[in-house]
PDB file of N, CA and C in Angstrom:
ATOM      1  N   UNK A   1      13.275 -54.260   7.384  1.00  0.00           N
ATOM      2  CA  UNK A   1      14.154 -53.909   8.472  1.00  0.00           C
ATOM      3  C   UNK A   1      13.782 -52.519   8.980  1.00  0.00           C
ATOM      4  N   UNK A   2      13.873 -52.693  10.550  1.00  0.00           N
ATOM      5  CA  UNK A   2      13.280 -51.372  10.820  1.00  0.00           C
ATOM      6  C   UNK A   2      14.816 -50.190  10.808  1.00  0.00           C
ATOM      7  N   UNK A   3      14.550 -49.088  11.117  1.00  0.00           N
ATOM      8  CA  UNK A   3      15.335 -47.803  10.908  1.00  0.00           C
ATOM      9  C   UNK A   3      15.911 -47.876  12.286  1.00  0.00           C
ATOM     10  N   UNK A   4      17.258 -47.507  12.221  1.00  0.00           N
ATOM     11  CA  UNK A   4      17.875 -47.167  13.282  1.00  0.00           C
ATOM     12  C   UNK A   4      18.336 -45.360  13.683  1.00  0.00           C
ATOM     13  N   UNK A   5      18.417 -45.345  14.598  1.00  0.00           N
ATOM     14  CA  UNK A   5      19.024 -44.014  14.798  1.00  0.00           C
ATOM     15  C   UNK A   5      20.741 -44.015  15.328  1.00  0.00           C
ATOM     16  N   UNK A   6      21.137 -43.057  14.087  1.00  0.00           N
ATOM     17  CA  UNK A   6      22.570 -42.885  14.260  1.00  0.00           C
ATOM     18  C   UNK A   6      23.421 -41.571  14.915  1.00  0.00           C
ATOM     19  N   UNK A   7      24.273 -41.367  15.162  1.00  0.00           N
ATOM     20  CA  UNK A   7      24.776 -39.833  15.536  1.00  0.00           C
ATOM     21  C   UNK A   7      25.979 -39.914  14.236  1.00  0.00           C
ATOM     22  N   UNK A   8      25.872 -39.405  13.425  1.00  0.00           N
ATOM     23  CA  UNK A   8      27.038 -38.605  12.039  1.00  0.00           C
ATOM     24  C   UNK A   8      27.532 -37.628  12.282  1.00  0.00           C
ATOM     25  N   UNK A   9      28.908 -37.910  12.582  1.00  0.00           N
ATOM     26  CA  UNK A   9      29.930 -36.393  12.947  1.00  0.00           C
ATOM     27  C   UNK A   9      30.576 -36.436  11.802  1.00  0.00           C
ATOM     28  N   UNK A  10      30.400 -35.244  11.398  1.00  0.00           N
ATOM     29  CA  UNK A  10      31.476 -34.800   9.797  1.00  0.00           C
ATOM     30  C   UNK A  10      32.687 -33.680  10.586  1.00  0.00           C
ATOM     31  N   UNK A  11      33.829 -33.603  10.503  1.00  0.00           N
ATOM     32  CA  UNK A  11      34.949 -33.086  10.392  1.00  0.00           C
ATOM     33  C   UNK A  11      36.081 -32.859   9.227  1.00  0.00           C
ATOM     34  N   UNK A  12      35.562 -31.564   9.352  1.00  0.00           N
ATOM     35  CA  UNK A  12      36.688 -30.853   8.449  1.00  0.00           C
ATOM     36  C   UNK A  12      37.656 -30.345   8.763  1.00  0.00           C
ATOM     37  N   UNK A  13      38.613 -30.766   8.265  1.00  0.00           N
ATOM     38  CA  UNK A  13      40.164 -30.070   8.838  1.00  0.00           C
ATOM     39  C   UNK A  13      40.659 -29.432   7.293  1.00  0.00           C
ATOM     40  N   UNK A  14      41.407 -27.994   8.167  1.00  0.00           N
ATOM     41  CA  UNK A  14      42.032 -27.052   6.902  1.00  0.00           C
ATOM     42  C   UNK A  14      43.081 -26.295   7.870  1.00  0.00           C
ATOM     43  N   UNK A  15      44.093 -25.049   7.361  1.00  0.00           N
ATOM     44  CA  UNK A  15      44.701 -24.790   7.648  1.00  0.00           C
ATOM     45  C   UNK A  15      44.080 -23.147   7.657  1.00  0.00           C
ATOM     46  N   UNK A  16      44.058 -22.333   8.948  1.00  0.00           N
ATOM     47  CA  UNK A  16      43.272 -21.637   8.823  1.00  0.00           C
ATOM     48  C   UNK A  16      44.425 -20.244   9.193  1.00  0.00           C
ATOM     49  N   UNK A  17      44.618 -19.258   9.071  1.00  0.00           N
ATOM     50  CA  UNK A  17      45.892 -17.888   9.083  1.00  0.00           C
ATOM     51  C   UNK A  17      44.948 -16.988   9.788  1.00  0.00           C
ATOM     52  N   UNK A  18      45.298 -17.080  10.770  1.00  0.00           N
ATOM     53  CA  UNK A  18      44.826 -15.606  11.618  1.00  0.00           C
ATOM     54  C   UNK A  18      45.163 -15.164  12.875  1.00  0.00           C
ATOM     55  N   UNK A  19      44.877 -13.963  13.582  1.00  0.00           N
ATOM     56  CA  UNK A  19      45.865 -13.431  14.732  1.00  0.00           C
ATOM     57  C   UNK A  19      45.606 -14.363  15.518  1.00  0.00           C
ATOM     58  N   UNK A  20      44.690 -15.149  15.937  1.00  0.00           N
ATOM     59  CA  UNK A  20      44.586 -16.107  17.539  1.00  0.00           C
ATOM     60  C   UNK A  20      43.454 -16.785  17.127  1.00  0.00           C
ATOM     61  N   UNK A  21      43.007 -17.798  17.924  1.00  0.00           N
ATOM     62  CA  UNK A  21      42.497 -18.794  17.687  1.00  0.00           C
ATOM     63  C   UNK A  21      40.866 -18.546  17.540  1.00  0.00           C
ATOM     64  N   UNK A  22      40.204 -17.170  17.885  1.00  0.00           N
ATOM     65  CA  UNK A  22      39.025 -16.881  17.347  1.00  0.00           C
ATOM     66  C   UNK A  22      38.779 -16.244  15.735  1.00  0.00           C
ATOM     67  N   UNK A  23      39.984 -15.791  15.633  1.00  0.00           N
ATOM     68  CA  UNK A  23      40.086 -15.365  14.216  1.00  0.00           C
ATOM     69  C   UNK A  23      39.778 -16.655  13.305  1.00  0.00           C
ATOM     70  N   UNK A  24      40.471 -17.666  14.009  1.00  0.00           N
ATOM     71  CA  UNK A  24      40.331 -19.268  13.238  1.00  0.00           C
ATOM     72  C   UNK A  24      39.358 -19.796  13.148  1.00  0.00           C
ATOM     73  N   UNK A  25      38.863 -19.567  14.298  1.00  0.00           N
ATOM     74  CA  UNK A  25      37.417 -20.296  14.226  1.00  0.00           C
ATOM     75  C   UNK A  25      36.566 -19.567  13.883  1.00  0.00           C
ATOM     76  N   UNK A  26      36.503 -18.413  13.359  1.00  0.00           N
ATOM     77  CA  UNK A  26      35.680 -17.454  13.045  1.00  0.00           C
ATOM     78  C   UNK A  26      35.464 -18.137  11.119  1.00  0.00           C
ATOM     79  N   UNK A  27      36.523 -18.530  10.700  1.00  0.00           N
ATOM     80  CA  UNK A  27      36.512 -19.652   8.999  1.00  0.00           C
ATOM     81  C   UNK A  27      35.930 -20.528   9.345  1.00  0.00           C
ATOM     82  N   UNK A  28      34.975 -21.452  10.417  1.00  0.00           N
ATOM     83  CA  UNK A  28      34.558 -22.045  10.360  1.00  0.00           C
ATOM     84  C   UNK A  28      33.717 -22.859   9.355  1.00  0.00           C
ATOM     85  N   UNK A  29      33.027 -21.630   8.956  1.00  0.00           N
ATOM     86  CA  UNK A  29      31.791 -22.114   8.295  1.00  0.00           C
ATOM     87  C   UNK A  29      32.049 -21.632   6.509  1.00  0.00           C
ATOM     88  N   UNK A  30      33.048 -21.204   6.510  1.00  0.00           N
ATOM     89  CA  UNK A  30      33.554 -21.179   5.175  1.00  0.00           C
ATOM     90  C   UNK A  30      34.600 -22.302   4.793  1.00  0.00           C
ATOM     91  N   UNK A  31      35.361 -22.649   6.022  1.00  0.00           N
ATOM     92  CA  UNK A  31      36.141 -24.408   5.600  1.00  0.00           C
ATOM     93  C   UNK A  31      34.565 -25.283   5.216  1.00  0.00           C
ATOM     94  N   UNK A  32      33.939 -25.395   6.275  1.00  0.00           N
ATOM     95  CA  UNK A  32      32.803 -26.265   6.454  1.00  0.00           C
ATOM     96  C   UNK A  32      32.614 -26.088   4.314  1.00  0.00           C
ATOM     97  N   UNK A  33      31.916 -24.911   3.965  1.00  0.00           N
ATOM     98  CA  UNK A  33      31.567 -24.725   2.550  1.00  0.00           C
ATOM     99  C   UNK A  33      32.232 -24.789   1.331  1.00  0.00           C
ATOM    100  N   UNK A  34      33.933 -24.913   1.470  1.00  0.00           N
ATOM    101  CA  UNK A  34      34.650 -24.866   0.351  1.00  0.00           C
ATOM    102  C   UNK A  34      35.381 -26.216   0.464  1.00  0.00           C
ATOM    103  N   UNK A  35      35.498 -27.220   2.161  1.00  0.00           N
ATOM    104  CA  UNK A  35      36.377 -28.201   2.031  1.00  0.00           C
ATOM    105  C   UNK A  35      35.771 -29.584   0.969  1.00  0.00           C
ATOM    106  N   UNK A  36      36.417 -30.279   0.321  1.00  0.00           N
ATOM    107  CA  UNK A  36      35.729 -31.235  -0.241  1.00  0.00           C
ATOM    108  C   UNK A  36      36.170 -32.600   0.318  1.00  0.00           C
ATOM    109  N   UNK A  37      36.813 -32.860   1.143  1.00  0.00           N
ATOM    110  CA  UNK A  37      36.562 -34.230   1.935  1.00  0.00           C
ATOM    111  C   UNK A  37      36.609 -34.374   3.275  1.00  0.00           C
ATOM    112  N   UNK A  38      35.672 -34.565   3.890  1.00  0.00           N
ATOM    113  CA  UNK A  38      35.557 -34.420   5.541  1.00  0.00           C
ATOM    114  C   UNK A  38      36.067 -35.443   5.588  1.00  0.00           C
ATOM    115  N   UNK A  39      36.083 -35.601   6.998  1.00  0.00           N
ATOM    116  CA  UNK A  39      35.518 -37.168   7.840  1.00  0.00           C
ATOM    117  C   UNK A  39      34.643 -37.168   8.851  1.00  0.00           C
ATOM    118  N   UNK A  40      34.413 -38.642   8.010  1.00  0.00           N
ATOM    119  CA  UNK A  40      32.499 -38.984   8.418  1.00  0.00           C
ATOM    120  C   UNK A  40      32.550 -40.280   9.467  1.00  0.00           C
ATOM    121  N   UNK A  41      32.195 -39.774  10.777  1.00  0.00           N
ATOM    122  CA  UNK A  41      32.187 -41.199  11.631  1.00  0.00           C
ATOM    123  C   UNK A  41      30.778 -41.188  11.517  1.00  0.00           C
ATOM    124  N   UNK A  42      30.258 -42.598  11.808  1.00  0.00           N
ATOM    125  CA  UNK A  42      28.675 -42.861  11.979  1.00  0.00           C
ATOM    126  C   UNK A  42      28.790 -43.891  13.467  1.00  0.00           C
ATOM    127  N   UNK A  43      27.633 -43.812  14.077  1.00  0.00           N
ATOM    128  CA  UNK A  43      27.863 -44.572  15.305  1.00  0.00           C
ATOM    129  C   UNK A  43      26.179 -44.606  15.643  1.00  0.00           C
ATOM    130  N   UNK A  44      25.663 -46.134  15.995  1.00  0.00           N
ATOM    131  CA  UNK A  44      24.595 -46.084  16.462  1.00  0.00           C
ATOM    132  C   UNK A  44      23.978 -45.267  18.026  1.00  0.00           C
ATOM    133  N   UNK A  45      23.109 -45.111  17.529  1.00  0.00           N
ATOM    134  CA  UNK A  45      22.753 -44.053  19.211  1.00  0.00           C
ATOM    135  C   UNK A  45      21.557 -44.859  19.644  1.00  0.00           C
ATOM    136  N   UNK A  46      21.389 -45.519  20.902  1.00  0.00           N
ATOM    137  CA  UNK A  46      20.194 -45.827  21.506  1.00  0.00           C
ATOM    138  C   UNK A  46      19.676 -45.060  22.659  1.00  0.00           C
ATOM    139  N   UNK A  47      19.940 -43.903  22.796  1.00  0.00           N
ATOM    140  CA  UNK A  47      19.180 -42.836  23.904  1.00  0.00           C
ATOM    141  C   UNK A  47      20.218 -41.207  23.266  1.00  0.00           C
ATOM    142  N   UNK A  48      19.671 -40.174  23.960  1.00  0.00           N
ATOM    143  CA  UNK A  48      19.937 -38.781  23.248  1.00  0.00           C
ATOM    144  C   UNK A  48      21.503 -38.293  23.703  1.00  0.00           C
ATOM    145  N   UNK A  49      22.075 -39.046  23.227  1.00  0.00           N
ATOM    146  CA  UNK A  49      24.041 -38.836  23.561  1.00  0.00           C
ATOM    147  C   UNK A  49      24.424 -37.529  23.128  1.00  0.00           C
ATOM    148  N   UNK A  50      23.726 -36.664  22.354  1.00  0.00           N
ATOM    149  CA  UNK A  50      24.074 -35.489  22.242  1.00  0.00           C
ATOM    150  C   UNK A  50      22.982 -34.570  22.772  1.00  0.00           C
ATOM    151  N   UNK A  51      22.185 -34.721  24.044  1.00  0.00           N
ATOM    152  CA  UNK A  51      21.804 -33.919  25.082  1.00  0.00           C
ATOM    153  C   UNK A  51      20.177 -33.087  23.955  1.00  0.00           C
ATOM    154  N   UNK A  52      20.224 -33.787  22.795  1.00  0.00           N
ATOM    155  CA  UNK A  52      18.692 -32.267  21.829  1.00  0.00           C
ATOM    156  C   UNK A  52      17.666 -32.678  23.017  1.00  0.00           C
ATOM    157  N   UNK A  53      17.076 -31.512  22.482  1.00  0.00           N
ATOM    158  CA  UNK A  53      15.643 -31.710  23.316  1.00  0.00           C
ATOM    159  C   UNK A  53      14.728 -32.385  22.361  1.00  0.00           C
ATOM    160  N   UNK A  54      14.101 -33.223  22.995  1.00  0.00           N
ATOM    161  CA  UNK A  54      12.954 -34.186  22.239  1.00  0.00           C
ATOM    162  C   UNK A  54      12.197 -33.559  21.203  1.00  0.00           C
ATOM    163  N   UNK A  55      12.560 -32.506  21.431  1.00  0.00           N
ATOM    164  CA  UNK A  55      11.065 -31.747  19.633  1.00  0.00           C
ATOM    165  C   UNK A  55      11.941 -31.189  19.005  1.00  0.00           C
ATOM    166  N   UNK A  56      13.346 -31.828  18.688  1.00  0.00           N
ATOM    167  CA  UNK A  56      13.998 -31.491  17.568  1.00  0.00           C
ATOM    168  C   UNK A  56      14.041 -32.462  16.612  1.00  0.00           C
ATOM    169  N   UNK A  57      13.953 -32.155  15.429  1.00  0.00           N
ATOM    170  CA  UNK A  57      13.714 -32.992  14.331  1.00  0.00           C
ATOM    171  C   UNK A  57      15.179 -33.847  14.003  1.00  0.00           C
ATOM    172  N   UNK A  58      14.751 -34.823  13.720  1.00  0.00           N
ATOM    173  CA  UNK A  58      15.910 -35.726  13.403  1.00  0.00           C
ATOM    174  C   UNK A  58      16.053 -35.991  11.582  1.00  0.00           C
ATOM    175  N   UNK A  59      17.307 -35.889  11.422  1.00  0.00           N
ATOM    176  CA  UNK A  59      17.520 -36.279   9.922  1.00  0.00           C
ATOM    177  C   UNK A  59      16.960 -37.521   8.840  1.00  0.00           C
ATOM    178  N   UNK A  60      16.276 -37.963   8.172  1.00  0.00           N
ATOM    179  CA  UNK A  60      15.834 -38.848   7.673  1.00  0.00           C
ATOM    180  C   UNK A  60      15.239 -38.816   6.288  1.00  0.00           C
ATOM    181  N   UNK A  61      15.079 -40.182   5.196  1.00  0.00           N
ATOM    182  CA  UNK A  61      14.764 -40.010   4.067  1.00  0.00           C
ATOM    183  C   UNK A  61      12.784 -39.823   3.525  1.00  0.00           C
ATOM    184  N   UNK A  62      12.172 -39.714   4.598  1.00  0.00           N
ATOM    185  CA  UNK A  62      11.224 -39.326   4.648  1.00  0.00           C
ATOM    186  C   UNK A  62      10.492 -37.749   3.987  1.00  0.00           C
ATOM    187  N   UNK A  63       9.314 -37.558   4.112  1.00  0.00           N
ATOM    188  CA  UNK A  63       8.491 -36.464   3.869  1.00  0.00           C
ATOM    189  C   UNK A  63       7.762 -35.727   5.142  1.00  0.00           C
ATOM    190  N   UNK A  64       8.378 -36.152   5.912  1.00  0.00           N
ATOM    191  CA  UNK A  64       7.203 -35.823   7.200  1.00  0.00           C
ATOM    192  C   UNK A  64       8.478 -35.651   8.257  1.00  0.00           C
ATOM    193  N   UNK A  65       7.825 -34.579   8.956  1.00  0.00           N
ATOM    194  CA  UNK A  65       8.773 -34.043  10.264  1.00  0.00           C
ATOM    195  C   UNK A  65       8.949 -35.358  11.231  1.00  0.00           C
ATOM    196  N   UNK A  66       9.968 -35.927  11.990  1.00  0.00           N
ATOM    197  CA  UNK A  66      10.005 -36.974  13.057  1.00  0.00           C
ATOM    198  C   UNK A  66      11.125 -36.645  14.136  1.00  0.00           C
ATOM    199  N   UNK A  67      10.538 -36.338  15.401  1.00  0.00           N
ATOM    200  CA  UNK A  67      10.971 -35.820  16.298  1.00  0.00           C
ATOM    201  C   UNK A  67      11.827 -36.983  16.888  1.00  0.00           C
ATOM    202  N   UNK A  68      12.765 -35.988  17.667  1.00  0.00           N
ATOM    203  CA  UNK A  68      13.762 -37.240  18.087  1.00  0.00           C
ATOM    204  C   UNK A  68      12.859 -38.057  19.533  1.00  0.00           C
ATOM    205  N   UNK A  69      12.344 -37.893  20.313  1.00  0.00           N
ATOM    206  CA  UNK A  69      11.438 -37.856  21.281  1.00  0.00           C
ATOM    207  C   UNK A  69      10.814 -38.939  20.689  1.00  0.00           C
ATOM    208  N   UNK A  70      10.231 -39.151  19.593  1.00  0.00           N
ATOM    209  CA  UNK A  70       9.024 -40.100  19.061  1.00  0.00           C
ATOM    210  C   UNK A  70      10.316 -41.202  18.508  1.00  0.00           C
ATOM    211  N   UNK A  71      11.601 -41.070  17.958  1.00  0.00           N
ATOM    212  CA  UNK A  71      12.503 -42.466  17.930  1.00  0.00           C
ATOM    213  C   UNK A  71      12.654 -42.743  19.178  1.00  0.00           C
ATOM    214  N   UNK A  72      13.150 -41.975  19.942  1.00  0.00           N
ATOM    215  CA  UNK A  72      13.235 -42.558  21.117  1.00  0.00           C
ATOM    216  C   UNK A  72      12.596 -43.443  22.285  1.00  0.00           C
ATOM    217  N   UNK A  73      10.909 -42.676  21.818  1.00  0.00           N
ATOM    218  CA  UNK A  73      10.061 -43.472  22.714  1.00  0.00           C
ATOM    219  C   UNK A  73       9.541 -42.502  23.817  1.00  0.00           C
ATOM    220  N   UNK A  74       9.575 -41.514  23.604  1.00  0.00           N
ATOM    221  CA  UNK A  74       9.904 -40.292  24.463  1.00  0.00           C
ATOM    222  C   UNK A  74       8.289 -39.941  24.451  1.00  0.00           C
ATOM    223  N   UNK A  75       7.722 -39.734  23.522  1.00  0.00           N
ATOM    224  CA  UNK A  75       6.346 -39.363  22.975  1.00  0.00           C
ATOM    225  C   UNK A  75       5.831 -40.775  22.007  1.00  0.00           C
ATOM    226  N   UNK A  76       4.501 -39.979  22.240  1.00  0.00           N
ATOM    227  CA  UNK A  76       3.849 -41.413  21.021  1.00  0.00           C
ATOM    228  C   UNK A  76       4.416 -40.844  19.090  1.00  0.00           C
ATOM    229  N   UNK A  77       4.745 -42.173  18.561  1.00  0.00           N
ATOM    230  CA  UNK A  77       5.159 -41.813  17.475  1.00  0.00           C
ATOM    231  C   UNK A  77       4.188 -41.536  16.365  1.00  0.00           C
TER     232      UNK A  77
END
């Protein structure tokens, strides 16, 4: 079976204390590191729904760099 390409959004929700809403989002990346259960949507993608540019590398269980451009069809793979 061949490989598909997916888009995986993880969301973390926490309760975050600070003067206004940049203070909040400023914990971003420390909820992101201490939360222990996101939520994980997965959704097939057949063209670039989140706008990358084609020579960004896409996630996969491989050894070798694979550009999103070359799943797509964008470039030769």
């Amino acid at each position: 079976m061949a490989n598909k390409l997916f888009v995986v959004e993880i969301t973390y929700r926490a309760y975050a204390l600070a003067a206004d809403r940049y203070g909040a989002e400023d914990m971003a990346y420390e909820i992101a590191r201490t939360e222990d259960y996101p939520n994980v949507s997965v959704t097939e993608a057949t063209s670039n729904v989140l706008g990358w540019d084609s020579e960004c590398l896409v996630y996969h269980n491989g050894g070798e760099d694979i550009t999103l451009g070359s799943v797509l069809g964008e470039e030769p793979q």
